[in-house]
PDB file of N, CA and C in Angstrom:
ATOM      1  N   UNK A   1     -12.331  44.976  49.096  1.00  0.00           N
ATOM      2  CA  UNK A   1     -11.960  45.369  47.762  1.00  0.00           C
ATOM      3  C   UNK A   1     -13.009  46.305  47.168  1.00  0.00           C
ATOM      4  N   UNK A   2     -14.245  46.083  46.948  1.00  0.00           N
ATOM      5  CA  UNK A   2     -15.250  46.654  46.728  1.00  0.00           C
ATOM      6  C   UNK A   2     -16.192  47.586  47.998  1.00  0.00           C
ATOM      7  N   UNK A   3     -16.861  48.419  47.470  1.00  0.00           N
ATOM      8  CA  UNK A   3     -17.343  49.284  48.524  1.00  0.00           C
ATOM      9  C   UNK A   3     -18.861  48.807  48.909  1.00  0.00           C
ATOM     10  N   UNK A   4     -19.340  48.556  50.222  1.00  0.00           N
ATOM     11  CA  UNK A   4     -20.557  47.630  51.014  1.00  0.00           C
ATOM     12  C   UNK A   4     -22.010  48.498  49.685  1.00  0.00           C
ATOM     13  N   UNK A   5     -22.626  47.485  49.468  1.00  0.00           N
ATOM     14  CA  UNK A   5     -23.261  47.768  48.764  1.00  0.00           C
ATOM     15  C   UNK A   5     -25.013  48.317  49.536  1.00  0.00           C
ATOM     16  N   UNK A   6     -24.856  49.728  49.262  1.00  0.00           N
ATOM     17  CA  UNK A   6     -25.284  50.725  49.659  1.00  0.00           C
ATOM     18  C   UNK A   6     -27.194  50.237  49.465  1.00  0.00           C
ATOM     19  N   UNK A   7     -27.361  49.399  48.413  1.00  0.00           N
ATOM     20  CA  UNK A   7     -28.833  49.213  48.301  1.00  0.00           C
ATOM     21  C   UNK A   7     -29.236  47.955  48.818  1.00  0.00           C
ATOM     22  N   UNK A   8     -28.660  47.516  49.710  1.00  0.00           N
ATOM     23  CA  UNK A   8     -29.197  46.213  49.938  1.00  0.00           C
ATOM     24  C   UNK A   8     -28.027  44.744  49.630  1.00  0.00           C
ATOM     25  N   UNK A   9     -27.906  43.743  49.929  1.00  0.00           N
ATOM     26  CA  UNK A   9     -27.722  42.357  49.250  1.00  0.00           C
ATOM     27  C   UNK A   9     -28.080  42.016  48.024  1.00  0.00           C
ATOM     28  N   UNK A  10     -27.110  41.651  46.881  1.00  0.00           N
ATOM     29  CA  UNK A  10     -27.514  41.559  45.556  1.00  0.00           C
ATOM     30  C   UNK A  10     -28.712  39.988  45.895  1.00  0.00           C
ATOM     31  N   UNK A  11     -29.188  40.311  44.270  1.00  0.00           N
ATOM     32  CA  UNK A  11     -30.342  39.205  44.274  1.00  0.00           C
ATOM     33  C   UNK A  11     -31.597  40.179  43.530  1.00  0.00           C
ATOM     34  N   UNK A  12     -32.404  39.244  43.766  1.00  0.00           N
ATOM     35  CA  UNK A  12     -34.067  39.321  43.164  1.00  0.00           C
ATOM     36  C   UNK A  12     -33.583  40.832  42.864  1.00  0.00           C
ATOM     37  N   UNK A  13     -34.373  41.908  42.155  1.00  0.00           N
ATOM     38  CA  UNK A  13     -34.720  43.110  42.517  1.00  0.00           C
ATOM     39  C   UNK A  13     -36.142  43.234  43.403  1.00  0.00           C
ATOM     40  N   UNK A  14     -36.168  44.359  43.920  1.00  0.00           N
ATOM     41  CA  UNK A  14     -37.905  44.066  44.696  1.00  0.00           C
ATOM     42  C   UNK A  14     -38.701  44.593  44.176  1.00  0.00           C
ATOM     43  N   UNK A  15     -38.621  44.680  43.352  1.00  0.00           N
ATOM     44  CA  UNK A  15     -40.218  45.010  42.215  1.00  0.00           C
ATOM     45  C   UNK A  15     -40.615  43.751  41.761  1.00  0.00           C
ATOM     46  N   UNK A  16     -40.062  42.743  41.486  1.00  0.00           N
ATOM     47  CA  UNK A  16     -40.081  41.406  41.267  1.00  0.00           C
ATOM     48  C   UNK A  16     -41.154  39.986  42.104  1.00  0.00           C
ATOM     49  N   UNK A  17     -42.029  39.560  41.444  1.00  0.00           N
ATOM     50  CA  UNK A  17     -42.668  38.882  42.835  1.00  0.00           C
ATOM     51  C   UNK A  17     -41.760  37.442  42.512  1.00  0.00           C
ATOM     52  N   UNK A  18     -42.089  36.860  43.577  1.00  0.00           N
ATOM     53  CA  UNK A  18     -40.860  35.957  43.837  1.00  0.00           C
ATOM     54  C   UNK A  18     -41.598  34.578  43.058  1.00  0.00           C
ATOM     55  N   UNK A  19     -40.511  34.092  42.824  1.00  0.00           N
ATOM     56  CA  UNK A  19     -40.835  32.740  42.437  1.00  0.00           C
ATOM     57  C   UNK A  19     -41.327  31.342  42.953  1.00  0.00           C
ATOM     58  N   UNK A  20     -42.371  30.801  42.351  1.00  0.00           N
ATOM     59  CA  UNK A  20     -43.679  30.295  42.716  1.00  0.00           C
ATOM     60  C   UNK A  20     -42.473  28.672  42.458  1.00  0.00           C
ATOM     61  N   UNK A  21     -42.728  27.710  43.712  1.00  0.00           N
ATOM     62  CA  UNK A  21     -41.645  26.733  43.445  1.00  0.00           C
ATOM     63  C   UNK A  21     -42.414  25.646  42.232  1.00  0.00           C
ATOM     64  N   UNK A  22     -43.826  25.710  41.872  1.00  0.00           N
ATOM     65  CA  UNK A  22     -43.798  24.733  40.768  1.00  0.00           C
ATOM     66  C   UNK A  22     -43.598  25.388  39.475  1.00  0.00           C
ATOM     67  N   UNK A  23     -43.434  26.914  39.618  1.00  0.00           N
ATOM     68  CA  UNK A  23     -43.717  27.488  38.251  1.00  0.00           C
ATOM     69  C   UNK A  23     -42.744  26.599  36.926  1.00  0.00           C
ATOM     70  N   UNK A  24     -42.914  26.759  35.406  1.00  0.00           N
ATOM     71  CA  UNK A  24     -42.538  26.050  34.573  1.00  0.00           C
ATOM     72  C   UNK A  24     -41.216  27.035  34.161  1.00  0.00           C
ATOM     73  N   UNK A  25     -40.207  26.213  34.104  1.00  0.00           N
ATOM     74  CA  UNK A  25     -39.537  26.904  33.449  1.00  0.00           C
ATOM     75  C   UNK A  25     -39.201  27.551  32.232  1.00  0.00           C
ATOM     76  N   UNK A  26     -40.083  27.004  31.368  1.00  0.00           N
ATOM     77  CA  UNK A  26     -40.367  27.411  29.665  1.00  0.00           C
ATOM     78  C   UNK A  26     -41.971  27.368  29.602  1.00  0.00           C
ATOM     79  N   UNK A  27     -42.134  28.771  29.194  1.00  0.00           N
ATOM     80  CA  UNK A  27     -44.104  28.973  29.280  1.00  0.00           C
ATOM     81  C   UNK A  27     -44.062  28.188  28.050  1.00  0.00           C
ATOM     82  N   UNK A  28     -43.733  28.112  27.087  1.00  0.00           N
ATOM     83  CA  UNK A  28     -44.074  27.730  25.521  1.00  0.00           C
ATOM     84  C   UNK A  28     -44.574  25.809  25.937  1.00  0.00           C
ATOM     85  N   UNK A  29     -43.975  25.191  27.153  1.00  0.00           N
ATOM     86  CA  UNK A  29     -44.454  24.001  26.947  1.00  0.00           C
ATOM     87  C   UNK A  29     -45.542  23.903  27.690  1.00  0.00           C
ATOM     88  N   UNK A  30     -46.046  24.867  28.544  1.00  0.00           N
ATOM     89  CA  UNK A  30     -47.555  25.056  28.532  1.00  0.00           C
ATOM     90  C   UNK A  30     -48.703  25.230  27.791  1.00  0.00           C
ATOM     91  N   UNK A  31     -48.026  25.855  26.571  1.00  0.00           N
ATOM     92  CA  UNK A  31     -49.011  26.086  25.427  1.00  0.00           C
ATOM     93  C   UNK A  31     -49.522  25.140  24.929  1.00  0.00           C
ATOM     94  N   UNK A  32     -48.359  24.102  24.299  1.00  0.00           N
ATOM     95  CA  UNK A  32     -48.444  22.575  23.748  1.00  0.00           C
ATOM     96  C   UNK A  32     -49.386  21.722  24.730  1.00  0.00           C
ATOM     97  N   UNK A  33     -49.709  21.785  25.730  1.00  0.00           N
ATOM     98  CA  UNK A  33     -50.553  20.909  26.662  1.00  0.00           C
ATOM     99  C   UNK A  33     -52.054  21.474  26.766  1.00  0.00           C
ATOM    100  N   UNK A  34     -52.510  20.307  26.944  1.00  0.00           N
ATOM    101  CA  UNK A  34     -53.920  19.934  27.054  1.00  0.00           C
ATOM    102  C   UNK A  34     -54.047  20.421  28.518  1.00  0.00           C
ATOM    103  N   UNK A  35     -55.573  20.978  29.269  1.00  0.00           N
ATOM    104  CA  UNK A  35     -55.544  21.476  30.536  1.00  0.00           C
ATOM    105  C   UNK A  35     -54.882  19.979  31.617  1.00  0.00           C
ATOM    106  N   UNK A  36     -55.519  18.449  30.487  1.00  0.00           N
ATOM    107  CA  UNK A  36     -55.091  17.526  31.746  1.00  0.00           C
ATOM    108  C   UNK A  36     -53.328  17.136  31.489  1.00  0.00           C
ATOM    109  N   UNK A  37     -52.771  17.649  30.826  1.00  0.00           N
ATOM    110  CA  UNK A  37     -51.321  17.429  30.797  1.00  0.00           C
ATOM    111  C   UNK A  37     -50.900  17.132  29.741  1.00  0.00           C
ATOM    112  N   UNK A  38     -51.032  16.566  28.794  1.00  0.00           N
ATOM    113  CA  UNK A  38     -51.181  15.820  27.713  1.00  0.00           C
ATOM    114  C   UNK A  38     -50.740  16.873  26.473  1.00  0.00           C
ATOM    115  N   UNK A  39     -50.240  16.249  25.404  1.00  0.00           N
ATOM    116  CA  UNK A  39     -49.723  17.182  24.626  1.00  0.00           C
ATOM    117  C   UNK A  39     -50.762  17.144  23.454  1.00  0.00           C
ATOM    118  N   UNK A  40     -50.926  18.426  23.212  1.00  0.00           N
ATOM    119  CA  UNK A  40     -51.703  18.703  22.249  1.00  0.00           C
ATOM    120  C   UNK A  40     -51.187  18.726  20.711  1.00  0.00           C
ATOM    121  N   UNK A  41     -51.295  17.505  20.140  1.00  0.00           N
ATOM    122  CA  UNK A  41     -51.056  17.753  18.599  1.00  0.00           C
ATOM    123  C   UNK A  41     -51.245  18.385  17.695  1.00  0.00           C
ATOM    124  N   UNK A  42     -52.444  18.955  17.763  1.00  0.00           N
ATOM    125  CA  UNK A  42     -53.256  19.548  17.067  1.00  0.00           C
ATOM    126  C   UNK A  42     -52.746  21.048  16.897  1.00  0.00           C
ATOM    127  N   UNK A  43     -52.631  21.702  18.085  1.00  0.00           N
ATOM    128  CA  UNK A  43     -52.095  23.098  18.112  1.00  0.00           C
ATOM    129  C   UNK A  43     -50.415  22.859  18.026  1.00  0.00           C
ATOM    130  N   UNK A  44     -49.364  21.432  17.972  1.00  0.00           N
ATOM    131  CA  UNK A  44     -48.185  21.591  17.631  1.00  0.00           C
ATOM    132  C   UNK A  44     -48.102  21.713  16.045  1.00  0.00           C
ATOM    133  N   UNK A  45     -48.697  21.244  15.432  1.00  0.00           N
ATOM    134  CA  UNK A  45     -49.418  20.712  13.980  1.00  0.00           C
ATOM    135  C   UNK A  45     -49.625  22.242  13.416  1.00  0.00           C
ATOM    136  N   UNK A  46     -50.097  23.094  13.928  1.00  0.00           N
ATOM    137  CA  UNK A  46     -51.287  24.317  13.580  1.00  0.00           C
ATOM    138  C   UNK A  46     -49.842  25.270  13.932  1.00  0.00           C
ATOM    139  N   UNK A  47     -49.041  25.165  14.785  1.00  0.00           N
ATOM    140  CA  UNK A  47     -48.118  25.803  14.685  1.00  0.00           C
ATOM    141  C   UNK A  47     -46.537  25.826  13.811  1.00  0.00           C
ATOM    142  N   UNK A  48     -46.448  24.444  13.998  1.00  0.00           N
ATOM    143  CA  UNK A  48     -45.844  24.492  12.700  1.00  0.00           C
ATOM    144  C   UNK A  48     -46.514  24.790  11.300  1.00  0.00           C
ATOM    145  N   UNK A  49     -47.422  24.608  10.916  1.00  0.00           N
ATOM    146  CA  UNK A  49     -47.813  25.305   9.889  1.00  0.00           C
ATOM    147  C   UNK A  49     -47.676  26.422   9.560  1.00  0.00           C
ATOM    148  N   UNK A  50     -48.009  27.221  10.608  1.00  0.00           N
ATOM    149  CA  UNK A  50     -48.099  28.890  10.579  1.00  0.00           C
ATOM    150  C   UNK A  50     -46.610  28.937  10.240  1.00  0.00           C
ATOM    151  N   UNK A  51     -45.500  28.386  11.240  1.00  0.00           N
ATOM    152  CA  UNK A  51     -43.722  29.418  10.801  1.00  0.00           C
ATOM    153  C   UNK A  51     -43.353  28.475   9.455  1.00  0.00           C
ATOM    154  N   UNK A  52     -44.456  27.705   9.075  1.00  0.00           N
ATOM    155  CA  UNK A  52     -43.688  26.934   7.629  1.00  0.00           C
ATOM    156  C   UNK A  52     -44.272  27.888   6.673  1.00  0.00           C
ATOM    157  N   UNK A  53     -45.577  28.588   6.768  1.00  0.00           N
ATOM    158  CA  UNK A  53     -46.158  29.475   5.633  1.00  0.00           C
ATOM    159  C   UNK A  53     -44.910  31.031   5.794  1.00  0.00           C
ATOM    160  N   UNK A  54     -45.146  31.518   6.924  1.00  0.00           N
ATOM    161  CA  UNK A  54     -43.805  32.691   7.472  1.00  0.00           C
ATOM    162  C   UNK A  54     -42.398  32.218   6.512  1.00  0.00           C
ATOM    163  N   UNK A  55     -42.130  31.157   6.969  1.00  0.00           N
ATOM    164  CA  UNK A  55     -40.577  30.950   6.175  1.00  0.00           C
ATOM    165  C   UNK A  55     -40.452  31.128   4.688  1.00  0.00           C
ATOM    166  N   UNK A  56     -42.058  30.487   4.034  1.00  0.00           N
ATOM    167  CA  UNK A  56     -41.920  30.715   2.328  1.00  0.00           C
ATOM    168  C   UNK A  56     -42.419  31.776   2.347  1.00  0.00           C
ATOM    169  N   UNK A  57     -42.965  32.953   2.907  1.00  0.00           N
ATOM    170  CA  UNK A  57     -43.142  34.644   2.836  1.00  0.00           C
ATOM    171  C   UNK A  57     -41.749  35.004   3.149  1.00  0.00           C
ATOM    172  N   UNK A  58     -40.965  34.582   3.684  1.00  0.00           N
ATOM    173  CA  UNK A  58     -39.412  35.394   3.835  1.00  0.00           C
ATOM    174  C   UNK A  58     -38.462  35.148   3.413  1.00  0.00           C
ATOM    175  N   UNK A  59     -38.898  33.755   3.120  1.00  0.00           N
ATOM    176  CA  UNK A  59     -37.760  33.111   2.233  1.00  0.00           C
ATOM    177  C   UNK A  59     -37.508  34.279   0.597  1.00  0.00           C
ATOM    178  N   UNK A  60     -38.551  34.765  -0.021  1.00  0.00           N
ATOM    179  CA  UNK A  60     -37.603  35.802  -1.471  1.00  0.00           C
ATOM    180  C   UNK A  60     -37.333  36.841  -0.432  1.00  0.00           C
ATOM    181  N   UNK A  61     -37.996  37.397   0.347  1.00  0.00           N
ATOM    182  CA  UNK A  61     -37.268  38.888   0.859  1.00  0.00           C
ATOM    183  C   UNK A  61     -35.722  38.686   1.646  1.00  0.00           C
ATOM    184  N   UNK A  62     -35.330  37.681   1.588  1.00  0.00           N
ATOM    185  CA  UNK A  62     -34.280  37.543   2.158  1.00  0.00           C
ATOM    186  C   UNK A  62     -33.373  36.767   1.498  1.00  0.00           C
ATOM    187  N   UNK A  63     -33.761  35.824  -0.136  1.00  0.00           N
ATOM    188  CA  UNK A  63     -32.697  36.476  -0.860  1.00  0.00           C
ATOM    189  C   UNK A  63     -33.081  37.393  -1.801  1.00  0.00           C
ATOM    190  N   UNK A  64     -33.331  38.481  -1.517  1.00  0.00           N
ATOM    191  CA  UNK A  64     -33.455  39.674  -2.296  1.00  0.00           C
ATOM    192  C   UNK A  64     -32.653  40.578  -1.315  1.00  0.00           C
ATOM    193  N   UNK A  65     -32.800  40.520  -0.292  1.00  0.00           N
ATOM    194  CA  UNK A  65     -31.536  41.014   0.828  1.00  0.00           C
ATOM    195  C   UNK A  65     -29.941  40.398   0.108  1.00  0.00           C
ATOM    196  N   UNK A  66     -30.108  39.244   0.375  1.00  0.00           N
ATOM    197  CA  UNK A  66     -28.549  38.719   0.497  1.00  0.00           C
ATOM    198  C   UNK A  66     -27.921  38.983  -0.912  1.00  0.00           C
ATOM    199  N   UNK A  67     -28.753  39.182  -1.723  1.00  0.00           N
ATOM    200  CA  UNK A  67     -28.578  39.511  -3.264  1.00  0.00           C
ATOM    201  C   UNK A  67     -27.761  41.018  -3.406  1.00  0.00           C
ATOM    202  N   UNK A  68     -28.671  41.494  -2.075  1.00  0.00           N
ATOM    203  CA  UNK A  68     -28.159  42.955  -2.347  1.00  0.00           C
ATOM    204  C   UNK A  68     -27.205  43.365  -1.264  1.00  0.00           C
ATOM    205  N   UNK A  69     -26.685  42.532  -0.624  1.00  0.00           N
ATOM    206  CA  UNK A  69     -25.766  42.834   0.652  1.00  0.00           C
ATOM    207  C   UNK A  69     -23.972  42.040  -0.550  1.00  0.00           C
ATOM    208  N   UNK A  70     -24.500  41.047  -1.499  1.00  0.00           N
ATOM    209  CA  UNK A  70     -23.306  40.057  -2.030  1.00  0.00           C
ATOM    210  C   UNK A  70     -23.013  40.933  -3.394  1.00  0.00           C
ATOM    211  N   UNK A  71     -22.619  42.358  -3.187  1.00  0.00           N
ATOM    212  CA  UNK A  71     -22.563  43.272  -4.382  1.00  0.00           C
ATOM    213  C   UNK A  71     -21.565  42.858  -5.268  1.00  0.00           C
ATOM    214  N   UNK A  72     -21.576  42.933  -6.413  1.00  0.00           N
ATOM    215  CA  UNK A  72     -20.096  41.924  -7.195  1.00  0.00           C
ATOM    216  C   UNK A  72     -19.022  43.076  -7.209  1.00  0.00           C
ATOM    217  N   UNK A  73     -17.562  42.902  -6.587  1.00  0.00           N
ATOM    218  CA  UNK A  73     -16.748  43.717  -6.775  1.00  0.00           C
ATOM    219  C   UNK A  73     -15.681  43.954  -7.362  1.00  0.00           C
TER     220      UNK A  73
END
């Protein structure tokens, strides 16, 4: 049906290095851990802080957006 595919067998591309079989599947829950495994509170704590200060900095610019997107007609 289709015509033999001229570059090879689909898959990986080869610029790609291949995948390491313990690698993590989500880097972000590497962050949360301590080097011995263990979850670090402290930096989950320190991070939620930071997107709770972000949310009340965006929270007026965004309703000052929606203010101006809800034009009265």
């Amino acid at each position: 049906m289709f015509p033999p595919n001229r570059f090879g067998p689909p898959g990986r591309p080869p610029n790609m290095p291949p995948k390491l079989p313990n690698q993590q599947k989500n880097p972000f829950s590497g962050y949360f851990k301590t080097p011995d495994g263990n979850l670090d509170f402290d930096k989950i704590s320190g991070s939620i802080g930071e997107l709770n200060k972000l949310v009340g900095q965006m929270s007026p610019v965004v309703k000052q957006l929606n203010g101006f997107l809800k034009k009265p007609r």
